[in-house]
Protein backbone atom coordinates (compact mmCIF):
# COMPACT_ATOMS: atom_id res chain seq x y z
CA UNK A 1 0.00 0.00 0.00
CA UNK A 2 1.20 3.12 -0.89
CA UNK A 3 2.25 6.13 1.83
CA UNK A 4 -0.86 8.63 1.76
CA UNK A 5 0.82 12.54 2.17
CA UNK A 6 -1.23 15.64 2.00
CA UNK A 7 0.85 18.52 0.64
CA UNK A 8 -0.48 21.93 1.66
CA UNK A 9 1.26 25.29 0.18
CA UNK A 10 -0.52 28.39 -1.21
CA UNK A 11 2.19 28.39 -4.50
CA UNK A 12 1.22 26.14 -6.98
CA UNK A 13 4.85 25.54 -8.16
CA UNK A 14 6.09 24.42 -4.48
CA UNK A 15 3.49 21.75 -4.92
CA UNK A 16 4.10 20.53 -8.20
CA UNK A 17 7.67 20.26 -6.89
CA UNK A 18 7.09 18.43 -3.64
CA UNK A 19 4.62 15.76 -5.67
CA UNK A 20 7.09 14.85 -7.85
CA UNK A 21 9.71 14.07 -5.21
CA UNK A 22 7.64 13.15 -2.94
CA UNK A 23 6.36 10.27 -5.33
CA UNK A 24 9.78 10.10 -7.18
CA UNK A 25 10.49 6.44 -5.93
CA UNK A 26 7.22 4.98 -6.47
CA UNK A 27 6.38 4.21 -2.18
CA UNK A 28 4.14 7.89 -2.11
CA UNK A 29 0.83 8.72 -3.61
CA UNK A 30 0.53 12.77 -2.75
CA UNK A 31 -2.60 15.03 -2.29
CA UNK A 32 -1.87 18.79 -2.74
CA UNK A 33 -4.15 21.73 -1.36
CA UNK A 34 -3.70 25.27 -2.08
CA UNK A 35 -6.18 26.29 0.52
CA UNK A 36 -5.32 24.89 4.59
CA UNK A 37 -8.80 25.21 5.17
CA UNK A 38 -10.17 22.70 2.39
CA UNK A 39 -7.04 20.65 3.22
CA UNK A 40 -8.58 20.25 7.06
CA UNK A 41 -11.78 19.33 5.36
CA UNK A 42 -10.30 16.81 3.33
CA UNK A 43 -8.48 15.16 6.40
CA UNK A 44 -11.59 14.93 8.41
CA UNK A 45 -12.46 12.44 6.00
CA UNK A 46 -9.78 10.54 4.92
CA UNK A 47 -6.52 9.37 6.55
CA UNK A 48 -3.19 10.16 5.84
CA UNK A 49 0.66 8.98 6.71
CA UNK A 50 2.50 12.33 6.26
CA UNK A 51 1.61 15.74 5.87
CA UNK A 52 3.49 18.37 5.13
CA UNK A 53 2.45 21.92 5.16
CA UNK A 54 3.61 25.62 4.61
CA UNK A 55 4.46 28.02 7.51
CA UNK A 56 3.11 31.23 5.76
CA UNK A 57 -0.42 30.68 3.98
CA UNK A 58 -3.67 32.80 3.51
CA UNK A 59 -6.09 32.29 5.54
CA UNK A 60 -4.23 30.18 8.21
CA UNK A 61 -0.80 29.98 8.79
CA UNK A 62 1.37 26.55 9.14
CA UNK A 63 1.21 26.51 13.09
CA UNK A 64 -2.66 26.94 13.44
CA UNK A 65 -3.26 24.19 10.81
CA UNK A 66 -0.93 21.56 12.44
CA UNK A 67 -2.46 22.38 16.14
CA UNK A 68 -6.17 21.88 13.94
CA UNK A 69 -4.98 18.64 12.27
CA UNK A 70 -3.62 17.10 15.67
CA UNK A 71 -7.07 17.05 16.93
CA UNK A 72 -8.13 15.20 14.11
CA UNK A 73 -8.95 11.17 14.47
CA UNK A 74 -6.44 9.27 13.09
CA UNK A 75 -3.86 12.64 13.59
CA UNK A 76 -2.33 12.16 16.30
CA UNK A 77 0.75 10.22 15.67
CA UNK A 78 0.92 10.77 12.02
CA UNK A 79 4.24 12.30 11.06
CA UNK A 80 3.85 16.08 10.07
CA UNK A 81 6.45 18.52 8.73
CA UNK A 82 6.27 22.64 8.38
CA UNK A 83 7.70 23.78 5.24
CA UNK A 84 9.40 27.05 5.91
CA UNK A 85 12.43 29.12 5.19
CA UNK A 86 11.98 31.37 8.63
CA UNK A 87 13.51 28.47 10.81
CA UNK A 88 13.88 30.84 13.73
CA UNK A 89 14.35 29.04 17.38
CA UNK A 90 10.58 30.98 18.25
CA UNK A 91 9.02 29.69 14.64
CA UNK A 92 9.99 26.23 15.44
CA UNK A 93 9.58 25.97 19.29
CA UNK A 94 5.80 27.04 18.48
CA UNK A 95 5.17 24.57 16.11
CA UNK A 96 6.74 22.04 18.12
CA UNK A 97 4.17 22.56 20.62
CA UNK A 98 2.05 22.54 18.03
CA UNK A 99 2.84 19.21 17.19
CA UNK A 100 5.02 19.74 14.22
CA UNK A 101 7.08 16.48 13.64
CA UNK A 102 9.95 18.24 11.62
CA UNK A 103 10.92 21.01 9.78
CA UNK A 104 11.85 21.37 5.71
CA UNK A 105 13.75 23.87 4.11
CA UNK A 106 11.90 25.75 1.21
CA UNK A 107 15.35 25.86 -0.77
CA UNK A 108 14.10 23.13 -3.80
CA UNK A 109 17.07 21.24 -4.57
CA UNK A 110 18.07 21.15 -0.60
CA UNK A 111 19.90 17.59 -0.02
CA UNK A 112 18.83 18.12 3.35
CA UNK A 113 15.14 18.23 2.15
CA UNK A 114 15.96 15.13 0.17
CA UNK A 115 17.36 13.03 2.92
CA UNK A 116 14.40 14.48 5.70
CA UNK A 117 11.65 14.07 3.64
CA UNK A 118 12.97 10.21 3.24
CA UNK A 119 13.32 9.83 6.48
CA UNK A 120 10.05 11.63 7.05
CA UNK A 121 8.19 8.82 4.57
CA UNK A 122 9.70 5.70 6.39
CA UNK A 123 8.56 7.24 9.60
CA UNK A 124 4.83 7.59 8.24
CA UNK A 125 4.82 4.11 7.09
CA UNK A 126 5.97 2.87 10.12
CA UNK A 127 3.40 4.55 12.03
CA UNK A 128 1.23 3.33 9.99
CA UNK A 129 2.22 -0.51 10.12
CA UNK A 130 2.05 -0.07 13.67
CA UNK A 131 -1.54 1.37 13.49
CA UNK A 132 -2.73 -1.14 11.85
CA UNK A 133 -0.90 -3.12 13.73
CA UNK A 134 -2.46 -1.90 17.19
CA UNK A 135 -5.92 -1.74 15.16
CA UNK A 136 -5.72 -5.83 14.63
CA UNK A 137 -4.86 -6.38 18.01
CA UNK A 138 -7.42 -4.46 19.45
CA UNK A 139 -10.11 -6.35 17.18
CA UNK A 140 -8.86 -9.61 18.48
CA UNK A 141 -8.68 -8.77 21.98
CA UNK A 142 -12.46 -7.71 21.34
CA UNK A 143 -13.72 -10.67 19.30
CA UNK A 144 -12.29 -12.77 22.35
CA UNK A 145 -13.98 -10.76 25.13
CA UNK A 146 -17.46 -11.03 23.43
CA UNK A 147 -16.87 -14.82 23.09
CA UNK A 148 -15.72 -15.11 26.66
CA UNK A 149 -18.99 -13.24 27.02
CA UNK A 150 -21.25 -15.18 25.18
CA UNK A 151 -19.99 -18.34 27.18
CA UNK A 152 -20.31 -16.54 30.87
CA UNK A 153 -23.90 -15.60 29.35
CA UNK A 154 -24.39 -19.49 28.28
CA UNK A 155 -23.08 -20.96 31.50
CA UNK A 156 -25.80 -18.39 33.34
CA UNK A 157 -28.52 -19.28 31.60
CA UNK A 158 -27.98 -22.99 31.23
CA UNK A 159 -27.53 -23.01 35.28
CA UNK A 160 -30.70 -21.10 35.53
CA UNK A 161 -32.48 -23.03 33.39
CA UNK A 162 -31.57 -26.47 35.19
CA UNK A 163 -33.82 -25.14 38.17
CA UNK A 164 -36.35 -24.25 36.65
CA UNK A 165 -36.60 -27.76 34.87
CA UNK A 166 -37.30 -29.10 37.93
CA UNK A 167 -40.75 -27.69 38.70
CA UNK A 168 -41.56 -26.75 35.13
CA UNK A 169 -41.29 -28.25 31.79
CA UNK A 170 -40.26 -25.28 30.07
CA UNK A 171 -37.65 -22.22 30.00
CA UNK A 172 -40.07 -19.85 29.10
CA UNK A 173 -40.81 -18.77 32.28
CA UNK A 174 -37.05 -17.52 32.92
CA UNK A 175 -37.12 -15.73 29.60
CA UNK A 176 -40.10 -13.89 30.55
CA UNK A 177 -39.07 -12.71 33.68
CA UNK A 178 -35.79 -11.67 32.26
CA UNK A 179 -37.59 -9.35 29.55
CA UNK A 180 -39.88 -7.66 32.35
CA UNK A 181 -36.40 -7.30 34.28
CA UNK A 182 -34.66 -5.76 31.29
CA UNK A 183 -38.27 -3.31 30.77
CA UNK A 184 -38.24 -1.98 34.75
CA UNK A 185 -34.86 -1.25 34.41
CA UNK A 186 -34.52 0.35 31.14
CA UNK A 187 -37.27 2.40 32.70
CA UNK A 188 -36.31 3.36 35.90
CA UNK A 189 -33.26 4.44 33.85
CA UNK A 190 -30.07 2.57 35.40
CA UNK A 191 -27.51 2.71 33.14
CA UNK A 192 -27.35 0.59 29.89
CA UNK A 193 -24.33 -1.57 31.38
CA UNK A 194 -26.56 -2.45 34.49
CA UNK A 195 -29.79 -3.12 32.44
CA UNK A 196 -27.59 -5.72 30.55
CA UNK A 197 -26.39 -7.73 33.84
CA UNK A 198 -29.97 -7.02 35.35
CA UNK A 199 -31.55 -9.25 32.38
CA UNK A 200 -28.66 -11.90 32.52
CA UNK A 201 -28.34 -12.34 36.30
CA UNK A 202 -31.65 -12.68 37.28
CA UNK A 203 -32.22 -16.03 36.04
CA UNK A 204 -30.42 -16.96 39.13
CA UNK A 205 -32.60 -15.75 41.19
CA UNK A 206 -34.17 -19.21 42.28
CA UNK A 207 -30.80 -21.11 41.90
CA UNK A 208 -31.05 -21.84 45.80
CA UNK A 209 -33.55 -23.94 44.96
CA UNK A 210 -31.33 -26.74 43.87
CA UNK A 211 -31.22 -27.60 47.83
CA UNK A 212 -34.97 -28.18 48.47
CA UNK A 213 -36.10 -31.48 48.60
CA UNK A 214 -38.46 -32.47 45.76
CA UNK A 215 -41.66 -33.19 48.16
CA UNK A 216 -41.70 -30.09 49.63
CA UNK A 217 -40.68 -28.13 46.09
CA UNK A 218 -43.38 -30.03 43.70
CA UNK A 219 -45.96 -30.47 46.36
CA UNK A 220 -49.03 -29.18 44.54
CA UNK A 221 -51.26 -28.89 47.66
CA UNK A 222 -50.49 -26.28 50.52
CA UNK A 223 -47.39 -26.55 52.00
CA UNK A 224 -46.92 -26.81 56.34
CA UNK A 225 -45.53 -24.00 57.95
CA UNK A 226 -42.25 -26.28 58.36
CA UNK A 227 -42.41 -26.66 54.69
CA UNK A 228 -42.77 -22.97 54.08
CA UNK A 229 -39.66 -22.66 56.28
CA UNK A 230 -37.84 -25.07 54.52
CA UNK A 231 -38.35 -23.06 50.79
CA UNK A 232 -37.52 -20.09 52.35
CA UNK A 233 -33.99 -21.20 52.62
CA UNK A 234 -33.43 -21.22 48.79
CA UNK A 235 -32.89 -17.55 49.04
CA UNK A 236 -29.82 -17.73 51.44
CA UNK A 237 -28.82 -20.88 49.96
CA UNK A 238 -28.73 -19.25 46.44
CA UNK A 239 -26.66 -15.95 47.87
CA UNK A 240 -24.51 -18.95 49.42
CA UNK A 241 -23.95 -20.59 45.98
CA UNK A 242 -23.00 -17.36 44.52
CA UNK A 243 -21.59 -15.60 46.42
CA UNK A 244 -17.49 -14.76 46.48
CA UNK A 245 -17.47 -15.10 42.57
CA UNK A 246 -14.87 -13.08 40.41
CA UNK A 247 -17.21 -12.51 38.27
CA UNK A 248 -19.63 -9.34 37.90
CA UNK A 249 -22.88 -11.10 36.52
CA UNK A 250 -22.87 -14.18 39.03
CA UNK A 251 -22.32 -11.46 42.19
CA UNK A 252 -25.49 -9.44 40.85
CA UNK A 253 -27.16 -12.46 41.09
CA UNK A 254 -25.97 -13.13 44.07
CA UNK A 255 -28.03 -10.11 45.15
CA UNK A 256 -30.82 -10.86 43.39
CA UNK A 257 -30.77 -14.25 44.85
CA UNK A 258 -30.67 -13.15 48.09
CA UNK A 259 -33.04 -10.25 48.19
CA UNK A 260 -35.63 -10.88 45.36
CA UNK A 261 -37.91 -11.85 48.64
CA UNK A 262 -37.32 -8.95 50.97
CA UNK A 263 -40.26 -6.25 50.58
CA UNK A 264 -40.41 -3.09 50.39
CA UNK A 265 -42.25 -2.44 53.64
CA UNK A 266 -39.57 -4.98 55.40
CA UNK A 267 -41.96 -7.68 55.95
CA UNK A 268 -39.71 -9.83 53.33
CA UNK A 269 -37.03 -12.18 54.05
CA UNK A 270 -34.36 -13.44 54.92
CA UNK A 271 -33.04 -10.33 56.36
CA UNK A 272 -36.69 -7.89 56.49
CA UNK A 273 -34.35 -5.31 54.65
CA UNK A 274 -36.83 -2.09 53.68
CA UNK A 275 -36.52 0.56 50.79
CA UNK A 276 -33.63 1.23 49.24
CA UNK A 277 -31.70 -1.05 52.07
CA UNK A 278 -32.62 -3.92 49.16
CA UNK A 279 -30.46 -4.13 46.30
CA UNK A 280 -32.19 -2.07 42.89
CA UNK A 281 -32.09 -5.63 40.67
CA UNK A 282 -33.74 -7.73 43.54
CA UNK A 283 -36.23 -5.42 43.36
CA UNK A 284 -36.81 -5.33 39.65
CA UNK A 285 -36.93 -8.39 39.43
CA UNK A 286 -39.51 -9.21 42.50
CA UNK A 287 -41.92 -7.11 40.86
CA UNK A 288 -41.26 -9.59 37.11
CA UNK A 289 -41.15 -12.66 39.03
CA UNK A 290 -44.79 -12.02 40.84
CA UNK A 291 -46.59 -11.00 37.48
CA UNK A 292 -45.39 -14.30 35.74
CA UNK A 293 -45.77 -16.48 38.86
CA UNK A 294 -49.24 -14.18 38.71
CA UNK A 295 -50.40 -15.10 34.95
CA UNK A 296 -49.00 -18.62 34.60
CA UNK A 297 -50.34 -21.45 35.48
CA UNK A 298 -48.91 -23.54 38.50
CA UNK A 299 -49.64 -26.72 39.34
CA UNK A 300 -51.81 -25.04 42.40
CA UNK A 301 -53.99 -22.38 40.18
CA UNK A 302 -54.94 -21.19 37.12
CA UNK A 303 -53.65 -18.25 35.36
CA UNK A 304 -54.64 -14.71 37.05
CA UNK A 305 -55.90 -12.59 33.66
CA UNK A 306 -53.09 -9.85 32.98
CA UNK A 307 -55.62 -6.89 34.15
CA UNK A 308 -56.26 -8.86 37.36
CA UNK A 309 -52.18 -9.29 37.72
CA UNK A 310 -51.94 -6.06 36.67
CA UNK A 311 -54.00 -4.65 39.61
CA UNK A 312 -52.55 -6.57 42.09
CA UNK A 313 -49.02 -4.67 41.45
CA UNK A 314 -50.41 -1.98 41.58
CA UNK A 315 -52.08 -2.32 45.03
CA UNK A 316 -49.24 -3.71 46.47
CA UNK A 317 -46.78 -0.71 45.58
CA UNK A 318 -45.05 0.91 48.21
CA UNK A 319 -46.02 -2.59 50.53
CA UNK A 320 -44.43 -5.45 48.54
CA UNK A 321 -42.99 -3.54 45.75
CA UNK A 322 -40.73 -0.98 45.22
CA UNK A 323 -43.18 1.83 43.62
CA UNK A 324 -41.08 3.00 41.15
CA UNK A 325 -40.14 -0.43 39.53
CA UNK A 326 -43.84 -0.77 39.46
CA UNK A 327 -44.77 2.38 37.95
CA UNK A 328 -41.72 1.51 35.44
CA UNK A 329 -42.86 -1.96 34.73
CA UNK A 330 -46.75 -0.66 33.68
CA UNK A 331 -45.69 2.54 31.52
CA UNK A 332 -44.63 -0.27 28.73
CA UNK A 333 -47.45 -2.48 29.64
CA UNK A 334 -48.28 -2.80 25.85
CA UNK A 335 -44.79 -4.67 25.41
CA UNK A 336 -45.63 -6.72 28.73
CA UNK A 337 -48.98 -7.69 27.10
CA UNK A 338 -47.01 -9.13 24.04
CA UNK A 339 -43.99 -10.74 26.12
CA UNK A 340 -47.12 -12.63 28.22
CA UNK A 341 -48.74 -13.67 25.15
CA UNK A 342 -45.58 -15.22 23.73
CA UNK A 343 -45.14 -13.00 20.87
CA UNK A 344 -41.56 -11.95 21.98
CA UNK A 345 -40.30 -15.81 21.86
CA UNK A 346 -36.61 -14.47 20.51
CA UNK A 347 -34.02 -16.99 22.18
CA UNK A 348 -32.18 -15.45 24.79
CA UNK A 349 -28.50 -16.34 23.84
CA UNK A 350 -26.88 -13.59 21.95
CA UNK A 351 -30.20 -11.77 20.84
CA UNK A 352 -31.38 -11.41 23.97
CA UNK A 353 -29.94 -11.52 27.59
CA UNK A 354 -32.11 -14.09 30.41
CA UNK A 355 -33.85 -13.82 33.58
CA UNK A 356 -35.09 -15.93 36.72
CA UNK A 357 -38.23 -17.93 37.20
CA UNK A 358 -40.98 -17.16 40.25
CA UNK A 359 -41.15 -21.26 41.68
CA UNK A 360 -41.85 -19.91 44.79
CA UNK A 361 -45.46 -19.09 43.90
CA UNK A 362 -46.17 -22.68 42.32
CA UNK A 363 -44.17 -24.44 45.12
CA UNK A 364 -44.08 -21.97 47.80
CA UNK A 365 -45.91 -18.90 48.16
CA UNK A 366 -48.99 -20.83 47.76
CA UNK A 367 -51.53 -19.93 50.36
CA UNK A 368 -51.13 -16.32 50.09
CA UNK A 369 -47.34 -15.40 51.43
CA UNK A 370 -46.19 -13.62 48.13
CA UNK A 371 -49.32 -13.21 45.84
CA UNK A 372 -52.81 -14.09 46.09
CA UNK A 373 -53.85 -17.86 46.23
């Protein structure tokens, strides 16, 4: 590939002069601008490897186009030269600071021009080669962080998914709670990094539920209050599982697993935390994991109608819920209609991001603990 220079001089002759040695050998392909100014322009959208430019020119003078250029993308390290026969110490200590690279003598048949200017063109190719260079690397480094990614988002969902699959035959409710999670948090408008984790970590919400015994987690009649005491442990259990993990999405759910059953009046547990004393996801994602648990059918009840579901958040804010995760949650209720009606089915990996599953309301909140029998 040839070495890209923009020329810049206000004499027409200097140009035609510095094109044809500049490209004398062959390695160059030059670009020559009378006027600085539509030289800028024409830098702002393409990149070069050298530039060399005039001290003394209308409009703007050598020193105030080099300071311009160096703020350009893609400007910053390229190798850049002030044409000039005034090589005073002041002329060249400001355009040093400028960000001048070198100076060239205006005398045309200079052998010092000769020998800078080829030094000058190995410099910009090397700059560039290492650009380019740097550029690769960068998109490798990248590629392998998203697939490192993509796998930590895999592993997540797949461990999510494997408690779920014991007290129902589907995934669906995990990808449903995850979309209301990502909605109530888009909304309440955490930032876009924390929405992301927010729909991937709260999948794990139930993963403490790997530890209860199956005739206490599939019963489908009312559970004793020793039972009840026994499911309650899943939350601790699943902060327990989690917790103490290098890595950022398994501690967030580590939080969500722990306090995705702590209320907002303090009346949750395991630790009757109140407010703002509960993590922000755990109490996203209560309020998504009661209107699925709410709508679905369990192996105790039949599906609560959306409205019905709809009015029971809405009674319950500022007791159970957080008010402004429920006020967040309703002002997209059109796109909660069509996530409950199945017509967002888009798999989670890579399109979409996953959330947790509400068992506690087919296999534990049954009588009337977390919603209404």
């Amino acid at each position: 590939m040839l070495t890209q220079a923009l020329l810049v001089d206000d004499s027409r002759s200097v140009l035609n002069f510095l094109k044809r040695h500049i490209e004398a050998e062959g390695l160059v392909e030059a670009t020559t601008f009378l006027d600085p100014v539509e030289a800028l322009a024409c830098a702002r959208e393409r990149v070069f490897d050298l530039v060399l430019v005039d001290y003394e020119m209308p409009h703007m003078d050598g020193i105030s186009f080099i300071r311009t250029l160096r703020t350009l993308p893609g400007c910053v390290d390229i190798p850049i030269a002030m044409i000039t026969s005034r090589q005073t110490d002041d002329v060249k200590m400001e355009a040093l600071q400028a960000g001048a690279t070198d100076f060239l003598p205006k005398a045309p048949q200079s052998v010092e021009m000769t020998v800078r200017l080829r030094n000058l063109i190995q410099l910009g190719a090397a700059v560039r080669k290492l650009n380019d260079r740097a550029a690769h690397l960068a998109s490798e480094v990248a590629a392998a962080t998203r697939k490192l990614g993509e796998r930590e988002e895999e592993i997540i969902l797949r461990l999510a998914l494997a408690v779920e699959y014991r007290d129902n035959d589907t995934g669906e409710h995990t990808l449903r709670v995850a979309r209301y999670s990502r909605i109530i948090a888009e909304q309440l408008g955490l930032p876009a990094r924390l929405c992301r984790d927010i729909y991937l970590a709260a999948p794990l919400h139930d993963v403490g539920k790997v530890a209860i015994p199956d005739n206490i987690l599939l019963k489908p009649g009312k559970l004793t209050d020793d039972e009840m005491a026994v499911i309650r442990t899943h939350a601790t259990i699943g902060e327990r599982i989690l917790a103490d993990s290098s890595c950022e999405l398994i501690q967030l759910g580590a939080q969500i697993a722990a306090g995705h059953h702590e209320r907002w009046d303090g009346a949750g547990y395991p630790n009757g935390l109140r407010t703002d004393e509960i993590p922000v996801a755990a109490r996203v994602v209560a309020v998504a994991d009661v209107f699925d648990a709410l709508t679905t059918r369990r192996p105790y009840k039949e599906p609560m109608p959306l409205e019905v579901a709809r009015n029971y958040l809405v009674e319950n804010k500022g007791r159970q819920f957080d008010p402004a995760c429920v006020e967040a949650f309703l002002s997209r209720w059109d796109e909660v209609v069509g996530i409950a009606a199945g017509q967002q089915a888009t798999p989670f990996l890579k399109a979409e991001v996953p959330h947790t599953p509400y068992i506690e309301c087919a296999a534990e909140s049954r009588p009337a603990e977390d919603v209404p029998a």
